[in-house]
Protein backbone atom coordinates (compact mmCIF):
# COMPACT_ATOMS: atom_id res chain seq x y z
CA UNK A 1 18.94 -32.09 -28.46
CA UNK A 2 19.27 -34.68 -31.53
CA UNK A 3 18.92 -33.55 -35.00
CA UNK A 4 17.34 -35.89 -37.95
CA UNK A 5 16.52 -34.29 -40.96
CA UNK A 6 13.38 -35.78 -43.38
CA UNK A 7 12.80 -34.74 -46.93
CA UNK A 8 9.13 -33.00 -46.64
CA UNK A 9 7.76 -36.17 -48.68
CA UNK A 10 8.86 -38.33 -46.24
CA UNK A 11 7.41 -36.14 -43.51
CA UNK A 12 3.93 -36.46 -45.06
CA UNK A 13 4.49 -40.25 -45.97
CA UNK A 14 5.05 -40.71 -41.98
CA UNK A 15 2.50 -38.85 -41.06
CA UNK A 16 -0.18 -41.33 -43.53
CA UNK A 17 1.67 -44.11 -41.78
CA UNK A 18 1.12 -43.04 -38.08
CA UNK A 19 -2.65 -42.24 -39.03
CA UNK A 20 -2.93 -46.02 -40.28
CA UNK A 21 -1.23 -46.95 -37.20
CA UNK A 22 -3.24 -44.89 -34.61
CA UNK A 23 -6.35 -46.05 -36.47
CA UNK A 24 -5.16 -50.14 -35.98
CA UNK A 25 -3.54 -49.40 -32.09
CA UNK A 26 -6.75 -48.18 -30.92
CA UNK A 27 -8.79 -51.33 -31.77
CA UNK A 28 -6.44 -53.89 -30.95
CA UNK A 29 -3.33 -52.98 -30.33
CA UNK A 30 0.22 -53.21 -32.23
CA UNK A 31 0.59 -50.15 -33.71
CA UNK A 32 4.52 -49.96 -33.16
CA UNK A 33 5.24 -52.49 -35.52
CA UNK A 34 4.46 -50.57 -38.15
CA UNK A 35 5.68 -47.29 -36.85
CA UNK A 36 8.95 -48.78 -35.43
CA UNK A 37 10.34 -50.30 -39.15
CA UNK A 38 9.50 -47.43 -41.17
CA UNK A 39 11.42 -45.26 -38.46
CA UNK A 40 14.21 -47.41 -38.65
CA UNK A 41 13.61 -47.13 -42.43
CA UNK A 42 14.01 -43.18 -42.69
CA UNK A 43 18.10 -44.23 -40.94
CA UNK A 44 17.32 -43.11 -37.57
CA UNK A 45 19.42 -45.17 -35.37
CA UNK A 46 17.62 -48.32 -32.81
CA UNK A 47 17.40 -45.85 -30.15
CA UNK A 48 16.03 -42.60 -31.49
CA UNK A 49 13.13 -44.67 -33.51
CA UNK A 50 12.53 -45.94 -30.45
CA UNK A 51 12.24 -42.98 -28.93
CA UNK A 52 10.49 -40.74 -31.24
CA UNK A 53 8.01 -43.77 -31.65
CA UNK A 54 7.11 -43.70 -28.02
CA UNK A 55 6.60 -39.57 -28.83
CA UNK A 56 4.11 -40.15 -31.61
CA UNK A 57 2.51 -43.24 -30.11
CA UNK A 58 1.58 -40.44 -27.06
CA UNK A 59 -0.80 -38.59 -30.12
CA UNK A 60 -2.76 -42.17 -30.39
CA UNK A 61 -3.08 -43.29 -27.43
CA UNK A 62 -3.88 -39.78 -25.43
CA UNK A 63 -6.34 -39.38 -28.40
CA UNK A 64 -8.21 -42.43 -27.41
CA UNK A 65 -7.98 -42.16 -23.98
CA UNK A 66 -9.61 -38.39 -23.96
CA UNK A 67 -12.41 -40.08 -26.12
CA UNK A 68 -13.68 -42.41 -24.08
CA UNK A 69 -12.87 -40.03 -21.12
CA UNK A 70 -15.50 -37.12 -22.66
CA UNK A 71 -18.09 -40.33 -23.48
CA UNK A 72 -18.07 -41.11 -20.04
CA UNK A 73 -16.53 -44.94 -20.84
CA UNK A 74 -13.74 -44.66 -18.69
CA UNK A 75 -14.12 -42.78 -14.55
CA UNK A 76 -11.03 -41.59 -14.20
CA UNK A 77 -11.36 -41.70 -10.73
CA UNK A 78 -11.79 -45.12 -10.74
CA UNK A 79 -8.33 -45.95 -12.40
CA UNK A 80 -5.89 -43.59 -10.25
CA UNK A 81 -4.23 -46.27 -8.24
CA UNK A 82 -4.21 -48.29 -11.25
CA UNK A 83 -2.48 -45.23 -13.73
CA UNK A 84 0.23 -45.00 -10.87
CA UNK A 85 1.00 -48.28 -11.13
CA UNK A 86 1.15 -48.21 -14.38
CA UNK A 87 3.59 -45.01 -14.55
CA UNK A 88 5.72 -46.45 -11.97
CA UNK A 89 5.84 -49.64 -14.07
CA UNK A 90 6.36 -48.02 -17.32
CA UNK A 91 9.22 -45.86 -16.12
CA UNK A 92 11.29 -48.80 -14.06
CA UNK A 93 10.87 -50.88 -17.34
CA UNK A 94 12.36 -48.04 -19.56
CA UNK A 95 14.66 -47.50 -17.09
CA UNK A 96 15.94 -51.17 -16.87
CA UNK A 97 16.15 -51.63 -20.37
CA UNK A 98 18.99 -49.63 -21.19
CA UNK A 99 20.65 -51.67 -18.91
CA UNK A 100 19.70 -55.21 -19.60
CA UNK A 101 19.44 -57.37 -23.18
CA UNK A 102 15.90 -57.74 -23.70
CA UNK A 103 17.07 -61.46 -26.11
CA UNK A 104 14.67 -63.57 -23.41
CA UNK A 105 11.46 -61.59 -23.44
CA UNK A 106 11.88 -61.19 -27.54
CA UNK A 107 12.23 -65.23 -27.72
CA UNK A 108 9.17 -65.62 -25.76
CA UNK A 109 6.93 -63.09 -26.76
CA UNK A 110 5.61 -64.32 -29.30
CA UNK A 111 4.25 -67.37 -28.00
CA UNK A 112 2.48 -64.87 -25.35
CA UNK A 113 0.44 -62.57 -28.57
CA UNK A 114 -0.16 -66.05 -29.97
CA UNK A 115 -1.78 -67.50 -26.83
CA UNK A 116 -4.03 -64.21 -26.67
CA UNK A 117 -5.02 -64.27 -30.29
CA UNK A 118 -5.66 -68.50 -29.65
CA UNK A 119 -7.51 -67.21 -26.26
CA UNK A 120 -9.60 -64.39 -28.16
CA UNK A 121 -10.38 -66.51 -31.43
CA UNK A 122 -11.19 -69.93 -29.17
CA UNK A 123 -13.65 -68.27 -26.73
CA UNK A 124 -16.28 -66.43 -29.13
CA UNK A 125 -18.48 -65.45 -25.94
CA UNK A 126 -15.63 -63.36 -23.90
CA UNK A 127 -15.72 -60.25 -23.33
CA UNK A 128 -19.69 -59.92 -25.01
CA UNK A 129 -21.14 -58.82 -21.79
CA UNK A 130 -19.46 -57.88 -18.57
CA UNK A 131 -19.39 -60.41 -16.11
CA UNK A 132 -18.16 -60.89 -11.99
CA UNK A 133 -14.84 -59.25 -11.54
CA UNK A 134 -12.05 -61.32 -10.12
CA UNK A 135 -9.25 -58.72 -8.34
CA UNK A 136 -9.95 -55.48 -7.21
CA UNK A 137 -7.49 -52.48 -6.20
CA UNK A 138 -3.75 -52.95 -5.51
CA UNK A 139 -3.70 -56.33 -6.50
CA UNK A 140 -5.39 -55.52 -9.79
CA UNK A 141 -3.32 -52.40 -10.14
CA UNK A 142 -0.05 -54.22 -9.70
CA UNK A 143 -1.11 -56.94 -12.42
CA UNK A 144 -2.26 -54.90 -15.24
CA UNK A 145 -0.68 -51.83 -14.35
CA UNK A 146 2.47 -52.26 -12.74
CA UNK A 147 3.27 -55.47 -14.45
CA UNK A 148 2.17 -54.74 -17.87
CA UNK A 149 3.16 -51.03 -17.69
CA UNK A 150 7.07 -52.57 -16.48
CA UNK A 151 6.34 -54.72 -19.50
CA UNK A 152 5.35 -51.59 -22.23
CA UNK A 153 8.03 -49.93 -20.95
CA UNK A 154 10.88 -52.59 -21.40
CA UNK A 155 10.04 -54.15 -24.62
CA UNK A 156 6.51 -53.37 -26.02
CA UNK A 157 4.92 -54.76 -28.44
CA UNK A 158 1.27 -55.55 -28.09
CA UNK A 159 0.52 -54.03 -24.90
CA UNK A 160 -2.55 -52.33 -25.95
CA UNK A 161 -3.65 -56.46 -26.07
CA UNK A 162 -2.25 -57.08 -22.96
CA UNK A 163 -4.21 -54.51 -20.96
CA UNK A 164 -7.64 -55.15 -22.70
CA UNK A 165 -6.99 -59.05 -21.48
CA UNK A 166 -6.13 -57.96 -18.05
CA UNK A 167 -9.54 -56.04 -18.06
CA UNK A 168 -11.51 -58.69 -19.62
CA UNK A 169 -10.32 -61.60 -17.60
CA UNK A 170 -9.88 -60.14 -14.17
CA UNK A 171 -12.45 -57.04 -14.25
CA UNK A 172 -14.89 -59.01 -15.99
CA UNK A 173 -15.23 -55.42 -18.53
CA UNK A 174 -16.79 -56.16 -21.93
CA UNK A 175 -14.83 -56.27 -24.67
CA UNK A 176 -15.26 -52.50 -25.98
CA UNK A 177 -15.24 -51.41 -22.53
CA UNK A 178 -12.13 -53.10 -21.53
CA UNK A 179 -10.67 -51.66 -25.02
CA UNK A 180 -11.27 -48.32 -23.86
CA UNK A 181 -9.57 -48.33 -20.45
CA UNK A 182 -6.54 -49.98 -21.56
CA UNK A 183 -6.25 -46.85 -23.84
CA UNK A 184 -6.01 -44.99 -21.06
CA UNK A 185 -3.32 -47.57 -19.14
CA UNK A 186 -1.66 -47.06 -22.64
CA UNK A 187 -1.30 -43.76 -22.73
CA UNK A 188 0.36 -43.43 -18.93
CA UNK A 189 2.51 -46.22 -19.96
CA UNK A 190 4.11 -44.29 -23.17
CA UNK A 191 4.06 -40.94 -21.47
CA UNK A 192 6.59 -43.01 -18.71
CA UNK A 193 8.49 -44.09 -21.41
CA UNK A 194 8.85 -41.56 -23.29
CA UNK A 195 10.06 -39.36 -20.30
CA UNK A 196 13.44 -41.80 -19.80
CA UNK A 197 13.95 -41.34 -23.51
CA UNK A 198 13.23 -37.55 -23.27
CA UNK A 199 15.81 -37.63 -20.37
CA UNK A 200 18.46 -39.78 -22.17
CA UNK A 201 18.11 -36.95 -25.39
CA UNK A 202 16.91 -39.53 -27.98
CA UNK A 203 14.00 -37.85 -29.11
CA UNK A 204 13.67 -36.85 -32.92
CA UNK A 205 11.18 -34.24 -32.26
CA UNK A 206 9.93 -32.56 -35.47
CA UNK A 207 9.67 -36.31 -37.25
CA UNK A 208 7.70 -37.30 -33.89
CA UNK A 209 5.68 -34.25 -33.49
CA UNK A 210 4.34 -35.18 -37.31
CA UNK A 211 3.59 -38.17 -36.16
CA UNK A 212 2.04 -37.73 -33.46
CA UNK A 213 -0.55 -35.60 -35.16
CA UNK A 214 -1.15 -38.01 -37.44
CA UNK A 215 -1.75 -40.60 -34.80
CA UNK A 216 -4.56 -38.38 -33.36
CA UNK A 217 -6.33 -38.74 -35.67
CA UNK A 218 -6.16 -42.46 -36.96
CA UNK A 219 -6.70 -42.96 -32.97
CA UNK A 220 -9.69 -41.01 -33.01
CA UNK A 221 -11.38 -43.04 -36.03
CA UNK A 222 -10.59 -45.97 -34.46
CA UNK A 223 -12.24 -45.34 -30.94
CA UNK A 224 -15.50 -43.98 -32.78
CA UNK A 225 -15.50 -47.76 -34.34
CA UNK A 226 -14.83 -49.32 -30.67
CA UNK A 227 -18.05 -47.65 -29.33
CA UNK A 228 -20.26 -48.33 -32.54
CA UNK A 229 -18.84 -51.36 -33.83
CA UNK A 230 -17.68 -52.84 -30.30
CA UNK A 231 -16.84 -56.70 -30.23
CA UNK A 232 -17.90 -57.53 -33.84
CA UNK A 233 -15.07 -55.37 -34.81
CA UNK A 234 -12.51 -55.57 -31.92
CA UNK A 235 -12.06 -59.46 -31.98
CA UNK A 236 -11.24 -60.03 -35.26
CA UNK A 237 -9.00 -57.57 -35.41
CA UNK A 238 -7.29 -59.01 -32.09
CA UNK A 239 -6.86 -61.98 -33.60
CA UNK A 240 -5.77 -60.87 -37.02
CA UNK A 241 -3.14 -58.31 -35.15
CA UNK A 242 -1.79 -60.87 -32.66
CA UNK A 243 -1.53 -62.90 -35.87
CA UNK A 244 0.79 -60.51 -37.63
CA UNK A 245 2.91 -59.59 -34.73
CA UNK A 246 3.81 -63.36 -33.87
CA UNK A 247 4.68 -63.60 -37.22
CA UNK A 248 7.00 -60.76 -37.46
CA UNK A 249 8.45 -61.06 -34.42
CA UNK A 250 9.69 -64.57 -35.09
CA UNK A 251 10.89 -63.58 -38.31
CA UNK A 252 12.98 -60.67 -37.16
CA UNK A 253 14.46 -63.25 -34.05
CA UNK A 254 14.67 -66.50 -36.27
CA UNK A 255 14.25 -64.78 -39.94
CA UNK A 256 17.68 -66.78 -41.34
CA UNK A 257 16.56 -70.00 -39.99
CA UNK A 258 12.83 -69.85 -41.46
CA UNK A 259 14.69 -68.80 -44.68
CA UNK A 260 16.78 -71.68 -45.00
CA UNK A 261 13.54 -74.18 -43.62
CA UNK A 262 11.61 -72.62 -46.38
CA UNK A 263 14.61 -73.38 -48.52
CA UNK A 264 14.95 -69.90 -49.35
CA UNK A 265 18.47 -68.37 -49.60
């Protein structure tokens, strides 16, 4: 088991942070890029913030996921060959990552969260009423779950967007609908995760544990807002989040050259 200790300041401080972060991952997604610098912030290592933030993102997403669950939103039923998919994706791509450099997806990612911000922000009528689904079953499964889940698991970042698109473009879901069963997709796909890392012994678990609880109940918040609120809110903040992330992942893959474009030293 891996020991990192955390002044009790700090402890509270992350757990404020996690809440913000639950409360922004259940609307749109991107969560972990908040959670994932001010872990790495704290002097945990690459790997354990990785780890532990897969722990605490469980608290947000499993939050969400039971909410629209109990509201009757999201059949679980309906998604089980879907969730395995998912699972089996998540764990192959955790799995292969510890393996493989991850340089290629992290050059063209964000291209990808800029095309589905451009996509979101261009058509203003998606996703306002549900329309003629496209791909049913396996095929469906394989696409948004296996696929995306291999995806979540591997790298990350803005997968919570990736699922809701998958919904909305080839299940035809509304927007606040299709926000609510990728929580669910979400929350298979960190649990698969976070069971290589559990395996490999990079967990920080009191740090994550805080976290996590503190992610509960941001997520919660944030899925009340999704039912009440639905596309008026979800959108913008799609957009605004897809925004943000493009942004800081090309800084943190090209930061030196933007510096020196800018003319900054």
């Amino acid at each position: 088991m891996e020991w990192f200790m955390v002044s009790p300041l700090m402890l509270v401080a992350l757990f404020f942070v996690a809440m913000f972060a639950g409360f922004i991952d259940s609307l749109a997604g991107g969560g972990g890029l908040i959670t994932v610098p001010v872990l790495l912030a704290t002097g945990m290592s690459p790997a354990h913030a990785l780890a532990t933030n897969k722990l605490q993102a469980c608290g947000g997403s499993v939050s969400s996921s039971l909410y629209f669950i109990r509201r009757k939103v999201v059949d679980l039923k309906e998604q089980k060959l879907n969730i395995l998919m998912t699972f089996l994706g998540s764990t192959s791509g955790a799995l292969l990552v510890q393996y493989v450099k991850s340089d290629v997806l992290r050059q063209i990612l964000p291209l990808l969260v800029i095309c589905i911000g451009l996509y979101f922000l261009l058509m203003p009528k998606l996703g306002e009423e549900d329309r003629q689904r496209r791909l049913y079953g396996l095929p469906f499964a394989l696409i948004a779950g296996g696929c995306v889940g291999f995806y979540d698991g591997f790298f990350g970042p803005g997968a919570g967007s990736f699922y809701a698109l998958a919904f909305v473009t080839l299940c035809g879901f509304n927007l606040a609908k299709s926000t609510a069963h990728a929580k669910v997709l979400n929350a298979t796909s960190n649990l698969g995760g976070l069971l290589l890392f559990i395996i490999g012994g990079k967990v920080i678990w009191g740090t994550g544990f805080v976290m996590m609880a503190g992610q509960f109940l941001g997520a919660r918040m944030g899925s009340r807002l999704v039912l009440s609120k639905g596309q008026k809110l979800i959108r913008p903040m799609i957009v605004i989040v897809s925004a943000v992330m493009s942004a800081k992942l090309l800084f943190d893959s090209h930061g030196t050259e933007i510096l020196q474009w800018l003319g900054i030293n």
